[in-house]
PDB file of N, CA and C in Angstrom:
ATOM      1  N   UNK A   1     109.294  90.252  83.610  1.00  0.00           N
ATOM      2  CA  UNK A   1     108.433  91.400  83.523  1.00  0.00           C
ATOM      3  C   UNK A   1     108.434  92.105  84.876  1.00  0.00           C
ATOM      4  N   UNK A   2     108.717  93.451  84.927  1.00  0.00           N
ATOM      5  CA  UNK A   2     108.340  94.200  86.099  1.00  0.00           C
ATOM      6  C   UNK A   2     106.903  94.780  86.457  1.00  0.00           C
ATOM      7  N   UNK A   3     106.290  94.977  87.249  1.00  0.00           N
ATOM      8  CA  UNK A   3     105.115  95.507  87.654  1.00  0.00           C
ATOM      9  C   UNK A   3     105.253  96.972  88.433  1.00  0.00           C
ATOM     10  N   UNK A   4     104.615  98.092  87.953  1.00  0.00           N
ATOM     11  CA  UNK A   4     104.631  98.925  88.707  1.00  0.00           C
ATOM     12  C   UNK A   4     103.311  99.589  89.281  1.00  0.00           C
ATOM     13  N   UNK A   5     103.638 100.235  90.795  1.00  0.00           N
ATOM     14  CA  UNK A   5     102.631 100.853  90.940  1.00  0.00           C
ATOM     15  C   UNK A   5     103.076 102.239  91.830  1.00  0.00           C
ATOM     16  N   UNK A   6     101.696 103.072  91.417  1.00  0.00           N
ATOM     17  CA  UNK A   6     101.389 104.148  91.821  1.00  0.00           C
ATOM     18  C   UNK A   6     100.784 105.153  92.397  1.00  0.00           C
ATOM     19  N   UNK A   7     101.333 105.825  92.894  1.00  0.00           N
ATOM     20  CA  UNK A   7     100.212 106.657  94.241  1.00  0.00           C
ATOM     21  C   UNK A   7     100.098 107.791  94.024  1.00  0.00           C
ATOM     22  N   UNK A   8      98.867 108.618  94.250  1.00  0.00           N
ATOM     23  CA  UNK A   8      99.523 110.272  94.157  1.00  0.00           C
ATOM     24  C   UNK A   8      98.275 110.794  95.517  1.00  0.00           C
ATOM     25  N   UNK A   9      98.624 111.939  96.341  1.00  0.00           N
ATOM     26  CA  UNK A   9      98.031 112.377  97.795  1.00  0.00           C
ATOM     27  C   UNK A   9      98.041 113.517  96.939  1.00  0.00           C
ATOM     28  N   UNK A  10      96.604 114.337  97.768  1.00  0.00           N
ATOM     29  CA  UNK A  10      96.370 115.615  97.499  1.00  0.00           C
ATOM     30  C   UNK A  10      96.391 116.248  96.111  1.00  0.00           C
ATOM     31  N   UNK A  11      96.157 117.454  95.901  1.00  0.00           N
ATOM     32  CA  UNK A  11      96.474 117.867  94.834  1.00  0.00           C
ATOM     33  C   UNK A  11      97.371 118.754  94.366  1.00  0.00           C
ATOM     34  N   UNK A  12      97.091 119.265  92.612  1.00  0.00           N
ATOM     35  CA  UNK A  12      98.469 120.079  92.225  1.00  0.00           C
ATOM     36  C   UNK A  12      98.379 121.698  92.407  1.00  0.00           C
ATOM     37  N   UNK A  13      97.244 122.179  93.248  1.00  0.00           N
ATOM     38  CA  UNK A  13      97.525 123.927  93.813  1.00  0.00           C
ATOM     39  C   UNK A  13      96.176 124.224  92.757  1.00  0.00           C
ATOM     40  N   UNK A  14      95.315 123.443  93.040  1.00  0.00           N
ATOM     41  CA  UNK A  14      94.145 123.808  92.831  1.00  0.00           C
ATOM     42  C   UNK A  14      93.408 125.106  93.540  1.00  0.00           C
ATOM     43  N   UNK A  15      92.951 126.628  93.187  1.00  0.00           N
ATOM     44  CA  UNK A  15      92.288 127.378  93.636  1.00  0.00           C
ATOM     45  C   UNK A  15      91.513 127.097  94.789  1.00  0.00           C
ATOM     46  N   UNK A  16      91.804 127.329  96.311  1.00  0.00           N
ATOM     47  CA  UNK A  16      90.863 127.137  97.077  1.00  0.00           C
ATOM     48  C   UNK A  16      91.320 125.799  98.001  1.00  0.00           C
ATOM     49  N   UNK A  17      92.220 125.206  97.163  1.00  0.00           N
ATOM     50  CA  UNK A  17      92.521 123.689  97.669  1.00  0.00           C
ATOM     51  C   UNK A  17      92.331 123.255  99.224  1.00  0.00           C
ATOM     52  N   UNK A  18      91.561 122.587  99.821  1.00  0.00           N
ATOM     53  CA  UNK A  18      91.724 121.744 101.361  1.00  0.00           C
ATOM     54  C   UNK A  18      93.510 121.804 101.615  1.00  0.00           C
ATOM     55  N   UNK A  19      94.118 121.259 100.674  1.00  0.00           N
ATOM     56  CA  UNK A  19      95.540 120.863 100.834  1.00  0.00           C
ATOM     57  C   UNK A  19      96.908 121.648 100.324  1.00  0.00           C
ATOM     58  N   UNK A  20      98.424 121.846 101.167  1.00  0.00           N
ATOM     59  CA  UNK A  20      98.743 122.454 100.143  1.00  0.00           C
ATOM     60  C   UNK A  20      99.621 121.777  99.398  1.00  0.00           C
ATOM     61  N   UNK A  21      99.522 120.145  99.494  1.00  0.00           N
ATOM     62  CA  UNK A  21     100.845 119.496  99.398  1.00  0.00           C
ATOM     63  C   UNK A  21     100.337 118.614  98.221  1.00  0.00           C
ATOM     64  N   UNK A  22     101.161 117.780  97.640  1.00  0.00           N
ATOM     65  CA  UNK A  22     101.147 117.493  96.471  1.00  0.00           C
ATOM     66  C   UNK A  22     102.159 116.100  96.627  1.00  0.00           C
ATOM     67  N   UNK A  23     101.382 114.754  96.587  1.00  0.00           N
ATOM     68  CA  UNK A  23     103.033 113.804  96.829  1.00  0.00           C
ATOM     69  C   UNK A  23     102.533 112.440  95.913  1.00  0.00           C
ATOM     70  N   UNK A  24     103.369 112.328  94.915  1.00  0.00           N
ATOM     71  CA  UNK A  24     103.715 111.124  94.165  1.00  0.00           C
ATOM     72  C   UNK A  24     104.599 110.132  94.200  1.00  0.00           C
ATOM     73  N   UNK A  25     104.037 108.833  94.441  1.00  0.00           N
ATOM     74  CA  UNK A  25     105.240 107.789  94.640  1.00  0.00           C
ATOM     75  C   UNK A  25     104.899 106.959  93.378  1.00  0.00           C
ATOM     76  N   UNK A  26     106.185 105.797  93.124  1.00  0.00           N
ATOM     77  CA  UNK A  26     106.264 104.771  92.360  1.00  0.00           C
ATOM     78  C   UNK A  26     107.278 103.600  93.290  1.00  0.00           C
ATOM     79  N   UNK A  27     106.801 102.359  92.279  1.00  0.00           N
ATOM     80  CA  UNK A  27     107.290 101.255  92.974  1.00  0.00           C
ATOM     81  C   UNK A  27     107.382 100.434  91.944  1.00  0.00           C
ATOM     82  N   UNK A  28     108.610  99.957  91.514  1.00  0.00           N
ATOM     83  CA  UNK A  28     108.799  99.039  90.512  1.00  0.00           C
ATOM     84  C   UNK A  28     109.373  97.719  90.985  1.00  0.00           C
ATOM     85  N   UNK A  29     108.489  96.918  90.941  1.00  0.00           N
ATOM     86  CA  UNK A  29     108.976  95.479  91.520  1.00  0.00           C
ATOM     87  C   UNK A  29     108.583  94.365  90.296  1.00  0.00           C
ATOM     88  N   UNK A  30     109.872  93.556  90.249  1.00  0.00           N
ATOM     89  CA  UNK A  30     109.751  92.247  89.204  1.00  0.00           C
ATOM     90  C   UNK A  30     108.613  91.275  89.426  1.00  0.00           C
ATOM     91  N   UNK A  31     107.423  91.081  89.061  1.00  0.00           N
ATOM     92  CA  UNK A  31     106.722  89.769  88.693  1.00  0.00           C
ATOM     93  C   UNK A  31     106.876  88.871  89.553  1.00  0.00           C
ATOM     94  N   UNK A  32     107.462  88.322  89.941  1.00  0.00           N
ATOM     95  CA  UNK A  32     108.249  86.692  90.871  1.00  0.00           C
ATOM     96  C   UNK A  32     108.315  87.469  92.501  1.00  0.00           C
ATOM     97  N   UNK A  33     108.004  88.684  92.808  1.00  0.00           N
ATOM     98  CA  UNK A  33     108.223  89.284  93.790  1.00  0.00           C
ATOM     99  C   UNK A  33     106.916  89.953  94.245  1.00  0.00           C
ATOM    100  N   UNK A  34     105.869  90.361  93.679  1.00  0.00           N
ATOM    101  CA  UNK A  34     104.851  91.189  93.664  1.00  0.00           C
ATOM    102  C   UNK A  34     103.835  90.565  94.563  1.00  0.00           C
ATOM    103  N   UNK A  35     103.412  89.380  94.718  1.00  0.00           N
ATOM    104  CA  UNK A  35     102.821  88.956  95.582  1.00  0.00           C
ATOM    105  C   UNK A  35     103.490  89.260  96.886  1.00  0.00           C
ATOM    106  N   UNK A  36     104.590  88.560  97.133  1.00  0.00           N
ATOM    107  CA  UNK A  36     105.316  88.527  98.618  1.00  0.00           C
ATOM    108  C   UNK A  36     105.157  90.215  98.997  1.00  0.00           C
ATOM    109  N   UNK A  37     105.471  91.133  97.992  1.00  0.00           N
ATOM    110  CA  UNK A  37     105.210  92.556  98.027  1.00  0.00           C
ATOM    111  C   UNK A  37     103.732  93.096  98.552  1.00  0.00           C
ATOM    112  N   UNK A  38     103.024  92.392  98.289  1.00  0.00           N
ATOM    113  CA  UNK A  38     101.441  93.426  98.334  1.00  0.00           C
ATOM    114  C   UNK A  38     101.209  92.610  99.719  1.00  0.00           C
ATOM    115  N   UNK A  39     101.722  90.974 100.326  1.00  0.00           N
ATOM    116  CA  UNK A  39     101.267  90.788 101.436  1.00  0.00           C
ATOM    117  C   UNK A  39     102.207  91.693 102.665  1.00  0.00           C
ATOM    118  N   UNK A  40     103.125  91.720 102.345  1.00  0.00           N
ATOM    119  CA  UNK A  40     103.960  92.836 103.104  1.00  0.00           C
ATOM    120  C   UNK A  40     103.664  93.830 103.435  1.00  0.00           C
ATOM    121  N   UNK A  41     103.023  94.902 102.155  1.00  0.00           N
ATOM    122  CA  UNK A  41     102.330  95.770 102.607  1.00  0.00           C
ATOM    123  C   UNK A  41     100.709  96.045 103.024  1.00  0.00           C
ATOM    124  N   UNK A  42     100.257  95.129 102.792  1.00  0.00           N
ATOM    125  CA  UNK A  42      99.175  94.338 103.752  1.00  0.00           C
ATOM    126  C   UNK A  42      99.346  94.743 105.271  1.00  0.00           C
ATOM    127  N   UNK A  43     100.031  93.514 105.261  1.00  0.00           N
ATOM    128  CA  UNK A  43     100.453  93.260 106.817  1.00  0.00           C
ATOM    129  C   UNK A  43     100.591  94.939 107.551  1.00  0.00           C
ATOM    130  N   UNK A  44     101.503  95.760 106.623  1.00  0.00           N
ATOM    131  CA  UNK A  44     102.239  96.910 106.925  1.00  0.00           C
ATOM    132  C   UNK A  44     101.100  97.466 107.539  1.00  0.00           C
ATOM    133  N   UNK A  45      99.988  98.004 106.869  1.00  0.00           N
ATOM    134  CA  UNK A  45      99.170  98.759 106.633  1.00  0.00           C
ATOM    135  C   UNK A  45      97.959  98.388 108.090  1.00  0.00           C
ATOM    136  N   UNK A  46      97.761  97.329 108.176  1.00  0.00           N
ATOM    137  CA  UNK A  46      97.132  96.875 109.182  1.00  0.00           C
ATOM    138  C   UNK A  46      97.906  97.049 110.857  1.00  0.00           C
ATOM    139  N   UNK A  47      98.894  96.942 110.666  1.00  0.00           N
ATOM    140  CA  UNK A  47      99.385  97.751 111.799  1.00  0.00           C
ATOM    141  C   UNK A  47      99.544  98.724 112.031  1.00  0.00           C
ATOM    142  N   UNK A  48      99.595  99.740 111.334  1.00  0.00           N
ATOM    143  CA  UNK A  48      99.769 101.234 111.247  1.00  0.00           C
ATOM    144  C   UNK A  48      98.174 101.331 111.571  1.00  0.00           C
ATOM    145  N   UNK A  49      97.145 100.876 111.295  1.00  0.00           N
ATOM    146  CA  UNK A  49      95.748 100.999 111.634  1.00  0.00           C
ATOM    147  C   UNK A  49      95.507 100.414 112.987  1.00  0.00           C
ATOM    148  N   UNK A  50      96.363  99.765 113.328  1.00  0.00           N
ATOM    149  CA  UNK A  50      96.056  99.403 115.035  1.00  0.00           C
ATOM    150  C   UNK A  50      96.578 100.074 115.841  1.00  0.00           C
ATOM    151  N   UNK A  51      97.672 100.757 115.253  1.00  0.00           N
ATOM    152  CA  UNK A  51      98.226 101.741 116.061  1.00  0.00           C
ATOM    153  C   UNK A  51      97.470 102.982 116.603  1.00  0.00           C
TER     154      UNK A  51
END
């Protein structure tokens, strides 16, 4: 089984919008991998915040 996940930033040109950008990601990773995956980006994420 694969697991996916998904992100979406800002919005789609909403009247007035704060933003003018619009960005969607995906990530499809197999089951047997998804843990080692989310501590990775864990880790990732916490350094980019110490930075």
């Amino acid at each position: 089984m694969y697991l996916m996940y998904v992100d979406e930033s800002g919005d789609t040109g909403v009247v007035n919008s704060p933003t003018s950008y619009f960005g969607l990601s995906g990530l499809v990773i197999h089951e047997s991998q998804w843990r080692n995956f989310v501590s990775q980006l864990v880790g990732f994420r916490k350094t980019l915040k110490a930075v």
